[in-house]
Protein backbone atom coordinates (compact mmCIF):
# COMPACT_ATOMS: atom_id res chain seq x y z
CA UNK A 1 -43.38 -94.38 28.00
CA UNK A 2 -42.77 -92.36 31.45
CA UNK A 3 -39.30 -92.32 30.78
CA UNK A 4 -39.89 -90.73 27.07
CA UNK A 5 -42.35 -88.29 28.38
CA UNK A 6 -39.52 -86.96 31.27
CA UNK A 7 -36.79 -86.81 28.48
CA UNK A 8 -38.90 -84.87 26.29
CA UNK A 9 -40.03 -81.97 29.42
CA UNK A 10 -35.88 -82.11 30.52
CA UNK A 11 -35.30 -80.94 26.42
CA UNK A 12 -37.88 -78.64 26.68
CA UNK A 13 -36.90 -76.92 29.99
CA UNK A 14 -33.12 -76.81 28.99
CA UNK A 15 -34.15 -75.10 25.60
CA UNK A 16 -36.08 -72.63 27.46
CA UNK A 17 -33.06 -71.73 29.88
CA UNK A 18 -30.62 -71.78 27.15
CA UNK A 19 -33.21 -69.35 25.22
CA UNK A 20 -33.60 -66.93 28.20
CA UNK A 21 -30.11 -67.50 29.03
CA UNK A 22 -29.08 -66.11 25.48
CA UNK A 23 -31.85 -63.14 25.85
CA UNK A 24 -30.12 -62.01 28.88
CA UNK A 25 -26.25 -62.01 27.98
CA UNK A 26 -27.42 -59.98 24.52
CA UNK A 27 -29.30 -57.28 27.21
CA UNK A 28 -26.12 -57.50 28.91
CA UNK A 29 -23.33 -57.06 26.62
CA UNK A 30 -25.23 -54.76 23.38
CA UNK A 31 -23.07 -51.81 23.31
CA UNK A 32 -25.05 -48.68 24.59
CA UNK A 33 -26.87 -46.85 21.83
CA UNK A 34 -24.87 -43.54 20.33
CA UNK A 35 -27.98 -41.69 21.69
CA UNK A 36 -27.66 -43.13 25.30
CA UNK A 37 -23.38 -41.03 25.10
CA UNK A 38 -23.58 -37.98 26.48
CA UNK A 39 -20.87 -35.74 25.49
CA UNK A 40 -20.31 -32.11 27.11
CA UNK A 41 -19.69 -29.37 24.87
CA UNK A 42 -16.10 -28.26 24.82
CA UNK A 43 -15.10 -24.51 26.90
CA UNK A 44 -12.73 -21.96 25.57
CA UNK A 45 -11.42 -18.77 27.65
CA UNK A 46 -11.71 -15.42 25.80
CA UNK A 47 -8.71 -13.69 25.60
CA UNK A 48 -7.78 -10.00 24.40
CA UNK A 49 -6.10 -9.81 21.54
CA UNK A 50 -5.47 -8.07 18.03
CA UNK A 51 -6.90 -9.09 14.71
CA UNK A 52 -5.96 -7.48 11.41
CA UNK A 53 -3.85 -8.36 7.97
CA UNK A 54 -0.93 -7.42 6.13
CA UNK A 55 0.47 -7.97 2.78
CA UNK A 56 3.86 -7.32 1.79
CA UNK A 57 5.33 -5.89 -1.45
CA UNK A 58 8.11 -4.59 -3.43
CA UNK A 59 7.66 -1.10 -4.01
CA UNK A 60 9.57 1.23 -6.59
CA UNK A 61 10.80 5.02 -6.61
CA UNK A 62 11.93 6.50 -9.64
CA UNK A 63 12.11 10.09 -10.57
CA UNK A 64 10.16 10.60 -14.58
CA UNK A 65 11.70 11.87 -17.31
CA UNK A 66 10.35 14.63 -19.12
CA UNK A 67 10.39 15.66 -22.61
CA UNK A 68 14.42 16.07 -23.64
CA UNK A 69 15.64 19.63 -24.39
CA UNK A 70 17.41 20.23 -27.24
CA UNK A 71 19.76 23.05 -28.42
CA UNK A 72 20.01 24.42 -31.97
CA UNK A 73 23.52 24.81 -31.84
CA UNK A 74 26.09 21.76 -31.37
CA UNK A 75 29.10 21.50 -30.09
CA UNK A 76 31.42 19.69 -27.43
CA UNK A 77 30.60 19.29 -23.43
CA UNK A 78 33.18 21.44 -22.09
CA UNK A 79 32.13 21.24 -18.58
CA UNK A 80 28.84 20.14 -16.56
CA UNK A 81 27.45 22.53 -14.26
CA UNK A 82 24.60 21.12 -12.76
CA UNK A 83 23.85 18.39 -10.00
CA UNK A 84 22.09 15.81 -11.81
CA UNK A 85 19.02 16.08 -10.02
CA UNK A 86 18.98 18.78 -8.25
CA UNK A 87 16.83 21.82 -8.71
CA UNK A 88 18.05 24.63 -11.18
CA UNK A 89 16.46 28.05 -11.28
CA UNK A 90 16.20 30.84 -13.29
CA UNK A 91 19.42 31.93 -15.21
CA UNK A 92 21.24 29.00 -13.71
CA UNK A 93 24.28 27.78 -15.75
CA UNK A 94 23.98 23.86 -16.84
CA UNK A 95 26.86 22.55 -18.77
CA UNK A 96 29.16 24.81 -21.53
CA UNK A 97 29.53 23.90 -25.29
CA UNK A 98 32.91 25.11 -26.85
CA UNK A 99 33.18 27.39 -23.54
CA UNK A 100 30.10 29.03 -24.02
CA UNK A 101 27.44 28.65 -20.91
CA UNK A 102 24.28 27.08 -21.83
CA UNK A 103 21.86 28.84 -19.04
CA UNK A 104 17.92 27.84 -18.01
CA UNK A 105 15.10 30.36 -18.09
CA UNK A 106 11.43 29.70 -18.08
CA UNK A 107 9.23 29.62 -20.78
CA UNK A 108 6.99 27.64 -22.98
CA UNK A 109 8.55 28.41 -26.18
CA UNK A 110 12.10 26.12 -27.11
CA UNK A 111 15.00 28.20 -28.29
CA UNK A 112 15.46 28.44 -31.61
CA UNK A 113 17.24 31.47 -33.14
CA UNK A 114 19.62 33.95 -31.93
CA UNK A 115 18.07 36.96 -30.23
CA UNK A 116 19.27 40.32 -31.18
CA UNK A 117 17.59 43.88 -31.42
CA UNK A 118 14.43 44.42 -33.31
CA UNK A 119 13.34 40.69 -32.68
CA UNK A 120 9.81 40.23 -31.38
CA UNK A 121 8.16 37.34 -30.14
CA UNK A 122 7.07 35.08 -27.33
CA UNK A 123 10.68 33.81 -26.80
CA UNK A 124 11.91 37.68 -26.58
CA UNK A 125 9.59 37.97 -23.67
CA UNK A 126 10.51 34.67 -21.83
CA UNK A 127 14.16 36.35 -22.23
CA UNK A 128 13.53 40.09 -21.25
CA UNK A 129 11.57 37.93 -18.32
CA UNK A 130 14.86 35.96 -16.89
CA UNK A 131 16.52 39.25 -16.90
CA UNK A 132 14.41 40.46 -14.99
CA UNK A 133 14.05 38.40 -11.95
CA UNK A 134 17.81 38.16 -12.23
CA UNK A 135 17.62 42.00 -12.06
CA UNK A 136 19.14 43.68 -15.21
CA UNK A 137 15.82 44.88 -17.26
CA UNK A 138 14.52 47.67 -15.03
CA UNK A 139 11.00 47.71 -17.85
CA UNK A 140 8.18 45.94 -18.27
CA UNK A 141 8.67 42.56 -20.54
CA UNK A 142 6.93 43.67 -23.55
CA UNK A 143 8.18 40.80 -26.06
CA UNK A 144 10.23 43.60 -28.20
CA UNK A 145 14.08 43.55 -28.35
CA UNK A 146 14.30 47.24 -27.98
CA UNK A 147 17.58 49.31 -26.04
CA UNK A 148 16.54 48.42 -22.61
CA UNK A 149 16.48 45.04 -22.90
CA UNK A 150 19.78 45.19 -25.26
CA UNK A 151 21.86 47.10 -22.29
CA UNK A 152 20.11 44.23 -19.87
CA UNK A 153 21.51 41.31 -21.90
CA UNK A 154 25.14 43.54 -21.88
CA UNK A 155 25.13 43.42 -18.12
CA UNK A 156 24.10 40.12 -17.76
CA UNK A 157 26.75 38.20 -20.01
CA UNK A 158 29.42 40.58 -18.29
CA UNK A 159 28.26 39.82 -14.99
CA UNK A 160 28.53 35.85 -16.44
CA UNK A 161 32.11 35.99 -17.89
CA UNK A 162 30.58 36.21 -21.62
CA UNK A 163 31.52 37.93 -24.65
CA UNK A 164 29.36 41.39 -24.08
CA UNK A 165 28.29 41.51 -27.62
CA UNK A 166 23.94 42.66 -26.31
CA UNK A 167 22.54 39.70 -28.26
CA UNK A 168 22.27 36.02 -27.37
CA UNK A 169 23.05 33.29 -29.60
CA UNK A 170 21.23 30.59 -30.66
CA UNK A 171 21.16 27.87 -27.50
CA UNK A 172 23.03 29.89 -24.94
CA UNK A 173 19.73 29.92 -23.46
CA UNK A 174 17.19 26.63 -23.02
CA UNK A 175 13.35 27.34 -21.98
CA UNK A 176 11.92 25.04 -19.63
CA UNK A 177 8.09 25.70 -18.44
CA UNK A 178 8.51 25.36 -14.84
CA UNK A 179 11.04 26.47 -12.71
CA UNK A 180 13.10 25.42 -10.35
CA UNK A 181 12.60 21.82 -11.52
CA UNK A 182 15.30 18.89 -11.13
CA UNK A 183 17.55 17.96 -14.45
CA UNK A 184 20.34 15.60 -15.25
CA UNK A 185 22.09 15.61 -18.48
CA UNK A 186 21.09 13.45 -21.85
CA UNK A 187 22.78 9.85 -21.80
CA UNK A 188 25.10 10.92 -24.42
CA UNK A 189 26.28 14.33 -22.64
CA UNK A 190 29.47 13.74 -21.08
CA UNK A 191 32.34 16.06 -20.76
CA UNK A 192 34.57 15.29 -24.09
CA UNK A 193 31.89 14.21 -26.41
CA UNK A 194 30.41 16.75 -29.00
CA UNK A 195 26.85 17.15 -29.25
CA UNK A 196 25.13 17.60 -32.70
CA UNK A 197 22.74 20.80 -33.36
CA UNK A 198 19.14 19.45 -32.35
CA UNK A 199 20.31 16.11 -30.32
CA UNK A 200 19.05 15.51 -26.68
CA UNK A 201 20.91 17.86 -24.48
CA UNK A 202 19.55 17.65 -21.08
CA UNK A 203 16.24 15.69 -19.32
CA UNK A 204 14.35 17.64 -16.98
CA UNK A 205 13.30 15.25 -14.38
CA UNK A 206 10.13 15.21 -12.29
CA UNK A 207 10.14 17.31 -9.04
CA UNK A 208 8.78 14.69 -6.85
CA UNK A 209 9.52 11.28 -7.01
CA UNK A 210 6.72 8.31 -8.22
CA UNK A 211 6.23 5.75 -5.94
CA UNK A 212 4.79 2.90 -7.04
CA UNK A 213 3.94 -0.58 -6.10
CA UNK A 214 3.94 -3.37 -8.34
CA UNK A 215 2.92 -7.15 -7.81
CA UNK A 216 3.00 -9.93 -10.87
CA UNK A 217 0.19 -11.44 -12.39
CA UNK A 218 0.67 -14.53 -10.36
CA UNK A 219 0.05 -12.62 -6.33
CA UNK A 220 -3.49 -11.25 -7.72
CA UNK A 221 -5.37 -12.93 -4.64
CA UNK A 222 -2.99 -10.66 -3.01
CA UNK A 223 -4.72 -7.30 -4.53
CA UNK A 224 -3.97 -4.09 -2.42
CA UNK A 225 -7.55 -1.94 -2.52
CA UNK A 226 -7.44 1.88 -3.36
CA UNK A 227 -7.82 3.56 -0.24
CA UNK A 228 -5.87 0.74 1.72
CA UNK A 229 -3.14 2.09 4.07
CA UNK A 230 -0.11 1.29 3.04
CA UNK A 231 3.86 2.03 5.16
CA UNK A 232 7.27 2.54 3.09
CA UNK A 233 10.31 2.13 3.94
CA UNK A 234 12.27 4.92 2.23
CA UNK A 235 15.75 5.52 2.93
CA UNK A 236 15.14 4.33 6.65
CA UNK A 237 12.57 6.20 7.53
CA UNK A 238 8.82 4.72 7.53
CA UNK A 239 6.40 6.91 5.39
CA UNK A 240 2.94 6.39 5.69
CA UNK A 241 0.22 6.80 2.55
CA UNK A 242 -2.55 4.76 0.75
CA UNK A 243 -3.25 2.53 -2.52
CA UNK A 244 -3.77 5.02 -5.00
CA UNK A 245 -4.95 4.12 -8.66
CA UNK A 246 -4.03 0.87 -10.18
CA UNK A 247 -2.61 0.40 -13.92
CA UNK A 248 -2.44 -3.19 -15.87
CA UNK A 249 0.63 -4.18 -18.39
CA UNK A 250 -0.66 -5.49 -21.12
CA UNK A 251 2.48 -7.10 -21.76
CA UNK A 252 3.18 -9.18 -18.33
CA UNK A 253 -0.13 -8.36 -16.77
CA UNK A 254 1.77 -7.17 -13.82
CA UNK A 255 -0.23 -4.61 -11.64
CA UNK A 256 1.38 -1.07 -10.60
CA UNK A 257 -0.46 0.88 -7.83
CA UNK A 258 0.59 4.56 -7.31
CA UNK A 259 1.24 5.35 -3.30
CA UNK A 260 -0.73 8.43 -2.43
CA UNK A 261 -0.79 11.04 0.71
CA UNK A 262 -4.16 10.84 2.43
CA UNK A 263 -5.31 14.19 0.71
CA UNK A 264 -4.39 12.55 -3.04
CA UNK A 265 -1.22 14.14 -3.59
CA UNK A 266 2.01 12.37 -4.13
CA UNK A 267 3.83 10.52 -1.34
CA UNK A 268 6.74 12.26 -1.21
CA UNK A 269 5.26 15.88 -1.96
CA UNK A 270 5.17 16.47 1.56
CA UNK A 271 6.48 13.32 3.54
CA UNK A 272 9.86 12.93 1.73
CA UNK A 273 10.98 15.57 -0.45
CA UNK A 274 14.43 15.40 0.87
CA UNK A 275 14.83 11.92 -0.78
CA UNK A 276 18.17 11.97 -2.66
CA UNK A 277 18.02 12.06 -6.36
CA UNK A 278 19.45 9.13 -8.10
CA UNK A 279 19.00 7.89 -12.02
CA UNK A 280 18.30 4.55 -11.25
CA UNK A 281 15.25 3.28 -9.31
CA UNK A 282 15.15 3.07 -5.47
CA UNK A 283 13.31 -0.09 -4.36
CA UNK A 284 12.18 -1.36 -0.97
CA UNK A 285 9.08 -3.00 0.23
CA UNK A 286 5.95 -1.52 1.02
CA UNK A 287 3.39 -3.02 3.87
CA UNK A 288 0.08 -2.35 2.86
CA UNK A 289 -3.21 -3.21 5.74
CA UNK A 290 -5.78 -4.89 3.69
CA UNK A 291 -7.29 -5.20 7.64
CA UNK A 292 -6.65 -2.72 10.02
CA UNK A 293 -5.36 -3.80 13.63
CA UNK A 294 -8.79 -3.88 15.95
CA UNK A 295 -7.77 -4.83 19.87
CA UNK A 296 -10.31 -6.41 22.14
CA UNK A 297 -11.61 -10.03 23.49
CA UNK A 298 -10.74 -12.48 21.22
CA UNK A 299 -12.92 -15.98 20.38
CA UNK A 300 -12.74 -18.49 17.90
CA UNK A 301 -15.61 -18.07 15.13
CA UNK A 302 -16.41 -21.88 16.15
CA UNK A 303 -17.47 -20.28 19.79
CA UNK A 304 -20.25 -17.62 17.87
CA UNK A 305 -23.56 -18.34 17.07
CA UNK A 306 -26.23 -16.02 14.83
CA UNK A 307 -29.57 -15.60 16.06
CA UNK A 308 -33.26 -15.70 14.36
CA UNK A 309 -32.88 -11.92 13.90
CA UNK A 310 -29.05 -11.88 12.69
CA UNK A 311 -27.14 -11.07 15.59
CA UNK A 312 -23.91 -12.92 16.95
CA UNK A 313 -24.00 -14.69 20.77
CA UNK A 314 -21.98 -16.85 22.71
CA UNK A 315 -23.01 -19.32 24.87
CA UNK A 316 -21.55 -19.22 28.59
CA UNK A 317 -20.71 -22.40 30.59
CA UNK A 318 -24.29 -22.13 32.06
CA UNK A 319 -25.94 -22.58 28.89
CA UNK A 320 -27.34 -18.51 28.44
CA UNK A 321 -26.55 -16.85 25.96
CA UNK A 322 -24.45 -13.73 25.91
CA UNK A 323 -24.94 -11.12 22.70
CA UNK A 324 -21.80 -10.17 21.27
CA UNK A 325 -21.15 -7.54 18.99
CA UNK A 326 -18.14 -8.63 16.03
CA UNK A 327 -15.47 -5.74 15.49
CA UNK A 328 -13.42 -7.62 13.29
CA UNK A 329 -12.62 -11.51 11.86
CA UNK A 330 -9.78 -13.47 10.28
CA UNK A 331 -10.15 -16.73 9.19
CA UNK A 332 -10.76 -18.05 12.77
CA UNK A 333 -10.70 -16.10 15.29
CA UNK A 334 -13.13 -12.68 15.87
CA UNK A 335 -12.34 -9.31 18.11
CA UNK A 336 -16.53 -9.10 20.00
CA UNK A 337 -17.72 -6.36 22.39
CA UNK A 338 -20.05 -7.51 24.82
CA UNK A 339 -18.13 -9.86 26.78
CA UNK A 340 -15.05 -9.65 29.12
CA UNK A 341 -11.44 -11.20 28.29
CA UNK A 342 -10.94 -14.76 31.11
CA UNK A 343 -14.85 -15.41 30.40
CA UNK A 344 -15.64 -19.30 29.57
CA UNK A 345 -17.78 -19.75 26.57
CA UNK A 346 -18.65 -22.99 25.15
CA UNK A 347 -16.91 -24.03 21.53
CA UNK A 348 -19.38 -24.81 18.90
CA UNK A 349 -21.98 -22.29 19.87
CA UNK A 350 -24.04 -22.88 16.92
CA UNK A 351 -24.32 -26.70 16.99
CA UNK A 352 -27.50 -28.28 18.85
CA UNK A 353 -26.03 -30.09 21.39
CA UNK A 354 -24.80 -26.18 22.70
CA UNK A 355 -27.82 -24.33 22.90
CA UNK A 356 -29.13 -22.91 25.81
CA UNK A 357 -31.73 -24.56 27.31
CA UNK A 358 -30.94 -27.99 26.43
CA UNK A 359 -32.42 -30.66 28.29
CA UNK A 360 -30.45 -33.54 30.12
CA UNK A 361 -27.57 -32.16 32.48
CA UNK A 362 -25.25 -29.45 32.48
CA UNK A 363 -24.22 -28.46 28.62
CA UNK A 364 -20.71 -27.10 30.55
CA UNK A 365 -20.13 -30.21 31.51
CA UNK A 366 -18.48 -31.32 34.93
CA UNK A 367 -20.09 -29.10 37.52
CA UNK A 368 -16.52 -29.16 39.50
CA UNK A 369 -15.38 -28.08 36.44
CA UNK A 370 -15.37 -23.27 37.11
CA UNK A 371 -15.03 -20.79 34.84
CA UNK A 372 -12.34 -17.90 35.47
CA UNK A 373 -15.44 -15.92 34.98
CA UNK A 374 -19.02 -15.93 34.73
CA UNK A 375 -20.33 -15.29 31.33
CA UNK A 376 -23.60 -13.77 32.41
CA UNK A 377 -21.83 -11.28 34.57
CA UNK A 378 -19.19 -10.34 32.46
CA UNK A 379 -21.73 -9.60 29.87
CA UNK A 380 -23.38 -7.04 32.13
C-alpha cells in the first residue's frame, strides 16, 4: 500500500510539471500579436517640380474651295496667267481662251452676256466699277453703258493688247465678290485642252487657310476641350492658338476641331498668312494642353490628407500637420503651396496609423532618423 500511494503522488507531480512545463513554452514561443508590431509610417522629401498634360495629334491645313466660276463662252487654254494660289486683284489677267484674256473684277453678279452700249444693269456697274479703280472711267458708275464708259473700255483693252472694238464680250470678264482673293484653275483647265461654254473655269480658293485637327473615333478618351491651348507646327515655325468648335462625321465618327487665335479668328489670319499655297493638304501634328504646366513643391497624392472642413494637409515627420494648398494634380503626384521643396512629410497622410497625435512613439519613426527640413518651419 505505501508503495502504491508514492507511485500515484510521483504521477501526479510529473503531470503537473509536464502541464506547467507546456503552459510556459506556449507563453514563450506564441508569435507576438499583429497589434503588439509597431510599424513607422514611411517619409518622402518634397521636391519642386512641374505638373501638367499633353496630348498629341495630327493636324490638317487645307485651303477651301469656293463655288467654281464659269464662263459663257468656251474655248481652248491658251495660256495660264495666274499663280495658283496666289491673290489676284482687280482687272488682273487669269488664263486666255483662243488668245483672248479672261480678266477678274468684283462683283456679285456672274457674267453672262456681252456688254456693249445702251446695256443697263448690275453687271454694267460692276464693269464701269473695275474701270475705274484701274483708272479709265473718269464718272460716277451709274450701271448705264453710255459714251464715257464706252471710251473707258477703248482705253482699257488697248492698254491690254485687245482688239479696241468699246464693248466686251461675253466671258472676257469673270465677277468674283471679293477681291483680292487666292484662285487656282478648274481640274480640267490646262494649257491645250478646250473648255466648253458654262464648264468650271477657275476655283477661287479661301484667303486664309483652315486648320483643323482631327482624331478617330477610337482616341475619344483623348478629347481636346474648346478653349484648350493648343501649338502647331507649321512649316517650322510653332504657332500658338486654341480648340475651337468641334464637328462629328457621321460616316467614320471621326472628330474635327477647328484651331482658333485667342480672339476667335482663324489661326493663320494673323499668325501665318505667309504660309505657301499648295492644292493638296499640309499636315503636321498639333500639341494641345489639356493641363497647363503649374511649377512648385511637388508630393505624392498618397502624402495629402483632407480635413473635417475640406482642406488638404500633410503631415511632417513630427506628427503636426502642415495645411497645404493644391495648385494642380496628375494621377499621382500634386504641385501644393504651403510648404517648402527638401521638407519631410510622412507617406500615407490620410491613413490612421499617420495622424498627428497618435499615441505610442514617434509616428516618424527612428528618432536618429532627420529631416532635410522641418515641416513646421517650412510651413511658416
Amino acid at each position: 500500500m505505501g508503495r502504491a500511494r508514492a507511485a500515484v503522488a510521483w504521477t501526479a507531480v510529473a503531470v503537473v510539471a509536464g502541464g506547467l512545463g507546456f503552459w510556459a513554452g506556449r507563453a514563450t514561443f506564441v508569435p507576438p500579436s499583429p497589434q503588439a508590431e509597431s510599424s513607422a509610417p514611411a517619409l518622402v522629401s518634397v521636391e519642386q517640380g512641374v505638373i501638367g498634360s499633353t496630348i498629341e495629334a495630327p493636324v490638317t491645313v487645307s485651303w477651301p474651295r469656293l463655288p467654281a466660276l464659269t464662263s459663257p463662252q468656251g474655248g481652248m487654254v491658251t495660256s495660264i496667267d495666274l499663280t495658283p494660289g496666289e491673290p489676284v486683284d482687280q482687272g488682273d489677267v487669269l488664263l486666255t481662251l483662243d488668245l483672248h484674256p479672261v480678266v477678274v473684277a468684283q462683283g456679285s453678279v456672274p457674267s453672262f452676256r456681252e456688254l456693249a452700249p445702251g446695256d443697263e444693269g448690275a453687271d454694267v456697274d460692276q464693269l464701269q466699277r473695275m474701270l475705274a479703280d484701274l483708272g479709265y472711267l473718269e464718272t460716277e458708275p451709274d450701271g448705264v453703258y453710255g459714251s464715257s464708259t464706252q471710251t473707258a473700255v477703248r482705253a482699257w483693252q488697248k492698254a491690254s493688247g485687245q482688239p479696241s472694238t468699246g464693248t466686251v464680250a461675253a466671258g472676257s470678264v469673270v465677277f468674283v465678290p471679293k477681291l483680292p482673293t487666292r484662285m487656282t484653275p478648274a481640274a480640267e483647265v490646262t494649257v491645250g485642252r478646250t473648255v466648253a461654254g458654262g464648264a468650271d473655269l477657275l476655283v477661287p480658293v479661301q484667303s486664309v487657310p483652315e486648320v483643323t485637327i482631327r482624331l478617330d473615333a477610337d482616341r475619344r478618351t483623348q478629347t481636346p476641350t474648346t478653349g484648350q491651348a493648343v501649338r502647331v507646327d507649321l512649316d517650322g515655325t510653332q504657332v500658338e492658338g486654341v480648340v475651337g468648335e468641334s464637328a462629328v462625321s457621321a460616316e467614320s465618327g471621326a472628330t474635327t476641331w477647328q484651331v482658333l487665335t485667342a480672339d476667335g479668328d482663324p489661326l493663320c489670319a494673323k499668325q501665318c498668312p505667309d504660309l505657301p499655297f499648295t492644292d493638296d493638304q499640309l499636315t503636321s501634328t498639333a500639341t494641345i494642353v489639356t493641363a497647363p504646366e503649374v511649377t512648385g513643391p511637388v508630393v505624392p497624392l498618397a502624402a495629402l490628407a483632407t480635413a473635417a472642413d475640406g482642406s488638404s494637409f500633410l503631415v511632417g515627420r513630427d506628427g503636426d500637420r502642415v495645411p497645404v494648398t493644391i495648385e494642380a494634380q496628375d494621377g499621382t503626384r500634386a504641385v501644393v503651396t504651403g510648404i517648402a521643396a527638401g521638407t519631410r512629410v510622412l507617406l500615407f497622410a490620410g491613413s490612421p496609423e499617420a495622424q498627428p497625435d497618435q499615441p505610442g512613439g514617434d509616428p516618424a519613426g527612428d528618432p536618429g532618423d532627420q529631416p532635410d527640413t522641418d515641416a513646421t518651419a517650412a510651413a511658416g
